[in-house]
Protein backbone atom coordinates (compact mmCIF):
# COMPACT_ATOMS: atom_id res chain seq x y z
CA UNK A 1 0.00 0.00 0.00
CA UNK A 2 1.78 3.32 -0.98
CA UNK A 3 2.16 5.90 1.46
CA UNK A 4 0.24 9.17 1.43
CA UNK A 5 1.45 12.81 1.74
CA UNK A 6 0.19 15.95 2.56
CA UNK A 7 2.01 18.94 1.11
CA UNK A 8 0.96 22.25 1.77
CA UNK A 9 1.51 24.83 -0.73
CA UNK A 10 1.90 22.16 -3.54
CA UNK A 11 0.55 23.81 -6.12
CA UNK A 12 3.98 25.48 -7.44
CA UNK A 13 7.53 25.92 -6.30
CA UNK A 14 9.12 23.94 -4.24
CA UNK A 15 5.97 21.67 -2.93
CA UNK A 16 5.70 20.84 -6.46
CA UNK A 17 8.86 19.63 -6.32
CA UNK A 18 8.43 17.83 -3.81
CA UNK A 19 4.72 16.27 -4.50
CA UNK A 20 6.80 15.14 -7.95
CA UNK A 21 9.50 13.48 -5.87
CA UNK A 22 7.14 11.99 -3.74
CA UNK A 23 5.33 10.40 -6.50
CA UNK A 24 8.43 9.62 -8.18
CA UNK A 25 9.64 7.45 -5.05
CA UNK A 26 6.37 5.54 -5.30
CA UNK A 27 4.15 7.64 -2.52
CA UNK A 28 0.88 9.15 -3.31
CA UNK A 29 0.10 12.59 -2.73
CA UNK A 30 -2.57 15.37 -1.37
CA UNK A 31 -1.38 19.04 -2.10
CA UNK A 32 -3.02 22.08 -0.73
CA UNK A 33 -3.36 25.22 -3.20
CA UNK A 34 -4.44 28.88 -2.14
CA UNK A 35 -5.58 30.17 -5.17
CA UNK A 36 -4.38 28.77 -8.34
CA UNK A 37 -6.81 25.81 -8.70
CA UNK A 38 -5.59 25.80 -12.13
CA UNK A 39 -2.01 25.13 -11.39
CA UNK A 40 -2.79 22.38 -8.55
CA UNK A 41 -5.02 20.58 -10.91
CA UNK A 42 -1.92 20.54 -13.48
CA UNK A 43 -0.12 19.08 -10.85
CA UNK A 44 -2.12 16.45 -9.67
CA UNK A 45 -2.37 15.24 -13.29
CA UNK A 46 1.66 15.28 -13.75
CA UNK A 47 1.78 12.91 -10.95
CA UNK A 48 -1.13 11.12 -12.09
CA UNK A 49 0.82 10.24 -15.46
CA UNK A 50 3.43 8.86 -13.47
CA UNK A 51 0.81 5.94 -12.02
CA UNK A 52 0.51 7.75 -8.52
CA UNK A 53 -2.51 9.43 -7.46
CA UNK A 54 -3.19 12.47 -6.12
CA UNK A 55 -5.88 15.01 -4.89
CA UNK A 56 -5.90 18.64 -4.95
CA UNK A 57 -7.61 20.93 -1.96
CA UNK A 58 -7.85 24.33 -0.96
CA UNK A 59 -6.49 25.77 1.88
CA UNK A 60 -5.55 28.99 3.82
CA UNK A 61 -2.36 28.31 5.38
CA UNK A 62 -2.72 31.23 7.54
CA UNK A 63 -6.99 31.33 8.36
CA UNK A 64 -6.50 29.17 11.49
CA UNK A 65 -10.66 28.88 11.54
CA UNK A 66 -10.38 27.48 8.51
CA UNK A 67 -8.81 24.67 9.80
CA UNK A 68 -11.47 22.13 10.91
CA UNK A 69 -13.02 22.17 7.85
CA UNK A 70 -10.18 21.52 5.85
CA UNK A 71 -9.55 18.52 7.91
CA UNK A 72 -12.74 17.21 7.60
CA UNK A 73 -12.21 17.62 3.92
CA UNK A 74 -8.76 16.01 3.92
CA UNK A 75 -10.94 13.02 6.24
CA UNK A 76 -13.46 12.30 3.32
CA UNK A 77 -11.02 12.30 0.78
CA UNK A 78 -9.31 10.07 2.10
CA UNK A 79 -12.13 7.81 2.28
CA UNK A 80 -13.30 8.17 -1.10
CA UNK A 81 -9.82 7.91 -2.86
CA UNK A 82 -7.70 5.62 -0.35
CA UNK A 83 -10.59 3.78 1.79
CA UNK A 84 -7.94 5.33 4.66
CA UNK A 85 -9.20 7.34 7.47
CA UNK A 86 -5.50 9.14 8.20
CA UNK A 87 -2.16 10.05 5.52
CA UNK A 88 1.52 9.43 6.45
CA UNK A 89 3.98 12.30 6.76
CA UNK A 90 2.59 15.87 6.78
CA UNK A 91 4.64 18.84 4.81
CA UNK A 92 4.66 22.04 5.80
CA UNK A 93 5.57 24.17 3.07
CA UNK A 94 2.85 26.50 2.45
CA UNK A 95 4.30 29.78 2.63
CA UNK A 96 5.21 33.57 1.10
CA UNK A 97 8.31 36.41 1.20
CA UNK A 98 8.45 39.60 2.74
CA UNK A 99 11.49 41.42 2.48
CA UNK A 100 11.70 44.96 4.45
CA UNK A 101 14.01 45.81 6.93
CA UNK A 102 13.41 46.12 10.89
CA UNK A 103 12.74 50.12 10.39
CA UNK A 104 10.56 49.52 7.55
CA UNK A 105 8.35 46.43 8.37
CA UNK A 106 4.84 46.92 9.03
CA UNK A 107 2.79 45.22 11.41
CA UNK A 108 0.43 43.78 8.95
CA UNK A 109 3.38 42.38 7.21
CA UNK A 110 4.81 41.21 10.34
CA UNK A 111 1.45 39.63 11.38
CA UNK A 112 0.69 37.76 7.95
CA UNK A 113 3.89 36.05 7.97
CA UNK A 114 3.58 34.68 11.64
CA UNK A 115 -0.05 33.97 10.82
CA UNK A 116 1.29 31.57 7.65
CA UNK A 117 4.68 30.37 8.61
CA UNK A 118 4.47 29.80 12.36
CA UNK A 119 0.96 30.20 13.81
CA UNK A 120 -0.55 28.30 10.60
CA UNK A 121 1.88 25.36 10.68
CA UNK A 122 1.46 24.92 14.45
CA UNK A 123 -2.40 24.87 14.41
CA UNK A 124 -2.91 23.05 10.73
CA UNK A 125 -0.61 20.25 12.39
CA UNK A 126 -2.41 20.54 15.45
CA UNK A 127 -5.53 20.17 13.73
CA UNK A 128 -4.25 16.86 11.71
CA UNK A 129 -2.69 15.08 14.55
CA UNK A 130 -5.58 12.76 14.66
CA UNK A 131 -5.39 11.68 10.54
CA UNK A 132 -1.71 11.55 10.71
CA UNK A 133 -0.97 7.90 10.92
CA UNK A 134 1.58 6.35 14.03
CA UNK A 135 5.07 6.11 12.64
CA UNK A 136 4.26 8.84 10.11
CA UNK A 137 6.70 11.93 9.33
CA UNK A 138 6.62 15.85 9.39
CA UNK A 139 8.74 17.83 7.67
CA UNK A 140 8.78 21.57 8.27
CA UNK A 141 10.09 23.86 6.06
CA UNK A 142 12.29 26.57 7.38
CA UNK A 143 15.16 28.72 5.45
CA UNK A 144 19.13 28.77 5.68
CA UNK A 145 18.25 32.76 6.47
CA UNK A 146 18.08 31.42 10.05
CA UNK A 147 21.84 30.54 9.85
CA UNK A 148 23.27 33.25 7.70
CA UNK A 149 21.72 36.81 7.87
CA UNK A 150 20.55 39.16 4.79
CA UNK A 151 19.41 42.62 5.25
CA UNK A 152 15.69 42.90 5.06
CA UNK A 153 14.76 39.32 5.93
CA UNK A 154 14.55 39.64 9.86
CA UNK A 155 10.88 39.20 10.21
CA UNK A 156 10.53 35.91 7.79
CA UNK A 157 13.39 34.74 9.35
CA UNK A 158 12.68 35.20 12.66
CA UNK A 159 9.06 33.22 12.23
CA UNK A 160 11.56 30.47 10.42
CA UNK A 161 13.58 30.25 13.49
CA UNK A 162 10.36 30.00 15.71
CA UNK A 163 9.11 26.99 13.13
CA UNK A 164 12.84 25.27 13.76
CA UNK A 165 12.17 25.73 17.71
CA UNK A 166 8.85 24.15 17.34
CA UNK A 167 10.03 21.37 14.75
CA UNK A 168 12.00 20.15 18.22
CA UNK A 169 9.00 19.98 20.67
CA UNK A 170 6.98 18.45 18.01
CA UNK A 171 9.45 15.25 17.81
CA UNK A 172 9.81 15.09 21.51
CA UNK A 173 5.82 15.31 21.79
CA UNK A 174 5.11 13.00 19.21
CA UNK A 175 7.84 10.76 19.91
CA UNK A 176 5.55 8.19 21.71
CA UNK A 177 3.74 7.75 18.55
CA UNK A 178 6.82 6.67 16.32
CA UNK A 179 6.43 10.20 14.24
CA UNK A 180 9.63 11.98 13.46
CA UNK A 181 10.01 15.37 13.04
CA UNK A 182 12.44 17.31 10.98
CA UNK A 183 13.08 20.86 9.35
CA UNK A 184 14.11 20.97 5.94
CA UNK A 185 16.08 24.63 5.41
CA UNK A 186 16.91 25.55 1.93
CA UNK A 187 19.11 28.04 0.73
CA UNK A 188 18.56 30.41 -1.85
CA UNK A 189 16.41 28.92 -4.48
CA UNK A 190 15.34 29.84 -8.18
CA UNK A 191 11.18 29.26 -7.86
CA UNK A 192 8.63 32.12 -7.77
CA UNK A 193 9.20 33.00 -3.82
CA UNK A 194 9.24 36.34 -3.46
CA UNK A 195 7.98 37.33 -6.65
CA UNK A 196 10.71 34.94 -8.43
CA UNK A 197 13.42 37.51 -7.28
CA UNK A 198 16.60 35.01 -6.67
CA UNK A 199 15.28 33.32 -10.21
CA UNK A 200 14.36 36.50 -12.36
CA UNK A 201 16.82 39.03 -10.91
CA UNK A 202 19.90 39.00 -11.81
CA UNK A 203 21.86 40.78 -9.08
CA UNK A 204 19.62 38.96 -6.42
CA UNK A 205 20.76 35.67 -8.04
CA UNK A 206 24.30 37.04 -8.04
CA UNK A 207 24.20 37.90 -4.61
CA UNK A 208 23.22 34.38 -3.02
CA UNK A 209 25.22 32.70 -5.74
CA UNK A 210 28.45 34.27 -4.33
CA UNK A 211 27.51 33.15 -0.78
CA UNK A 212 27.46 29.80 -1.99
CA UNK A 213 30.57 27.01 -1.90
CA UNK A 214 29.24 25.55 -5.27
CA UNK A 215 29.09 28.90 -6.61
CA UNK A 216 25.26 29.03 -7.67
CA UNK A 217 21.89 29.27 -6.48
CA UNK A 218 19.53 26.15 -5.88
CA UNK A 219 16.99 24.78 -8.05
CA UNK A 220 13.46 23.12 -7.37
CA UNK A 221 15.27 19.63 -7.98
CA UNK A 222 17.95 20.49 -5.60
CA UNK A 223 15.18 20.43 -2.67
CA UNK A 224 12.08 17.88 -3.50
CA UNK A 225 14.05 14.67 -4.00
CA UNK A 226 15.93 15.54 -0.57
CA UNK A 227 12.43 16.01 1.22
CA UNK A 228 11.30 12.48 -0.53
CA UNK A 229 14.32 11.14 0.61
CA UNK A 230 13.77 12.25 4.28
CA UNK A 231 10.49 10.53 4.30
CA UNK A 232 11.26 7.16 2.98
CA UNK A 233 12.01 3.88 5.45
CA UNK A 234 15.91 4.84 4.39
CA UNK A 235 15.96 7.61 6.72
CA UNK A 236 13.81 6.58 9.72
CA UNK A 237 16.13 7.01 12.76
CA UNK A 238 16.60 11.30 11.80
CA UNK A 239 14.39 12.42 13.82
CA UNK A 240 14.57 16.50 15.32
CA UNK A 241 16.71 17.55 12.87
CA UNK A 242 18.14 20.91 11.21
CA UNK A 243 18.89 19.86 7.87
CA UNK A 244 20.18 22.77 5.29
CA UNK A 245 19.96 22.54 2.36
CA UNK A 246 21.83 25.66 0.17
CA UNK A 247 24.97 24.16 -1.57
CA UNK A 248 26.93 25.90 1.48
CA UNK A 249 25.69 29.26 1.73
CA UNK A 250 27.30 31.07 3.79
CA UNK A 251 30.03 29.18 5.10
């Protein structure tokens, strides 16, 4: 029976990525979208033509009250596609860029991107703890800003760092259920994020490529196989882990 993942935020960048590795690795796959229906549906048929299967559903990452519903959602699709009543690994991914500095940052920008990248993942997982299968996985995804430090970036990081902090209490918490918990932190990657700055701009992709020991900036594949990777059998004794992934940014 293959194994069933939730990725938030699967609908483009780097959740694609991974919801492709998944699938590629044998392991079915449910991926949240926010807006573009469109895109998640081209996803879910991508994965489809490689003989997994796959569902697409909306959901908020950072509407907390949202929350129940979308798990009762997640509970009857899994029904009607699986016969399962709970997934396997959960992957928090969902998530945006805000780039100000400390004098500049608002408190609406400060406020959406704890609502999304902290508050969200600890309440969505919350909310799932009852679907998500004993001796299942979570991966949380964090940044290699928490590490290394780029003007402009406090706030996102900051919310990264508290995700990281969290990613620990989770494994000890869960750790009587077999569930490991890890956070994945990429470096600077060439996707959309942030508008598709590190990808489209050249001085941004410049910048982070100079930071790096293999002298470039990351790609989508550089990130979704790893994630796979972490949630196979192969790798079942990480568990509360910081795991960057940037080439060596910063080092």
């Amino acid at each position: 029976m293959a194994k069933i993942t939730l990725v938030t935020g699967g609908s483009r960048g780097l959740g694609r990525n991974t919801a492709l590795s998944i699938a590629r690795q044998g392991g079915d796959v449910v991926i949240t979208y926010q807006s573009r229906a469109d895109a998640a549906a081209a996803v879910v048929a991508e994965i489809r033509a490689l003989g997994r299967n796959a569902i697409a559903l909306h959901l908020d990452a950072g509407k907390v009250s949202s929350f129940a519903a979308f798990a009762e959602s997640l509970r009857q699709a899994l029904r009607e596609t699986w016969q399962r009543d709970s997934f396997d690994a959960l992957v928090n991914n969902a998530g945006h860029g805000d780039h100000a500095l400390i004098a500049d940052t608002t408190e609406e920008q400060f406020d959406k991107l704890v609502d999304v990248h902290f508050k969200g993942v600890f309440f969505l997982t919350q909310t799932l703890l009852p679907l998500l299968a004993d001796g299942g996985r979570i991966v949380n995804l964090s940044s290699g800003l928490t590490r290394v430090s780029a003007p402009g970036w406090a706030a996102y990081s900051a919310v990264k760092g508290a995700v990281e902090v969290l990613s620990l209490y989770m494994a000890k918490e869960l750790g009587s259920r077999g569930i490991a918990v890890n956070t994945v932190a990429p470096g600077a990657i060439e996707t959309d994020f942030f508008g598709g700055a590190v990808r489209d701009t050249p001085e941004f992709n410049k910048y982070f490529a100079e930071m790096t020991a293999l002298g470039r900036v990351g790609v989508p594949d550089d990130i979704g196989p790893m994630i796979a990777s972490l949630l196979s059998e192969d790798n079942r004794w990480v568990n509360a882990q910081r795991i960057e992934v940037s080439g060596g940014q910063g080092i």
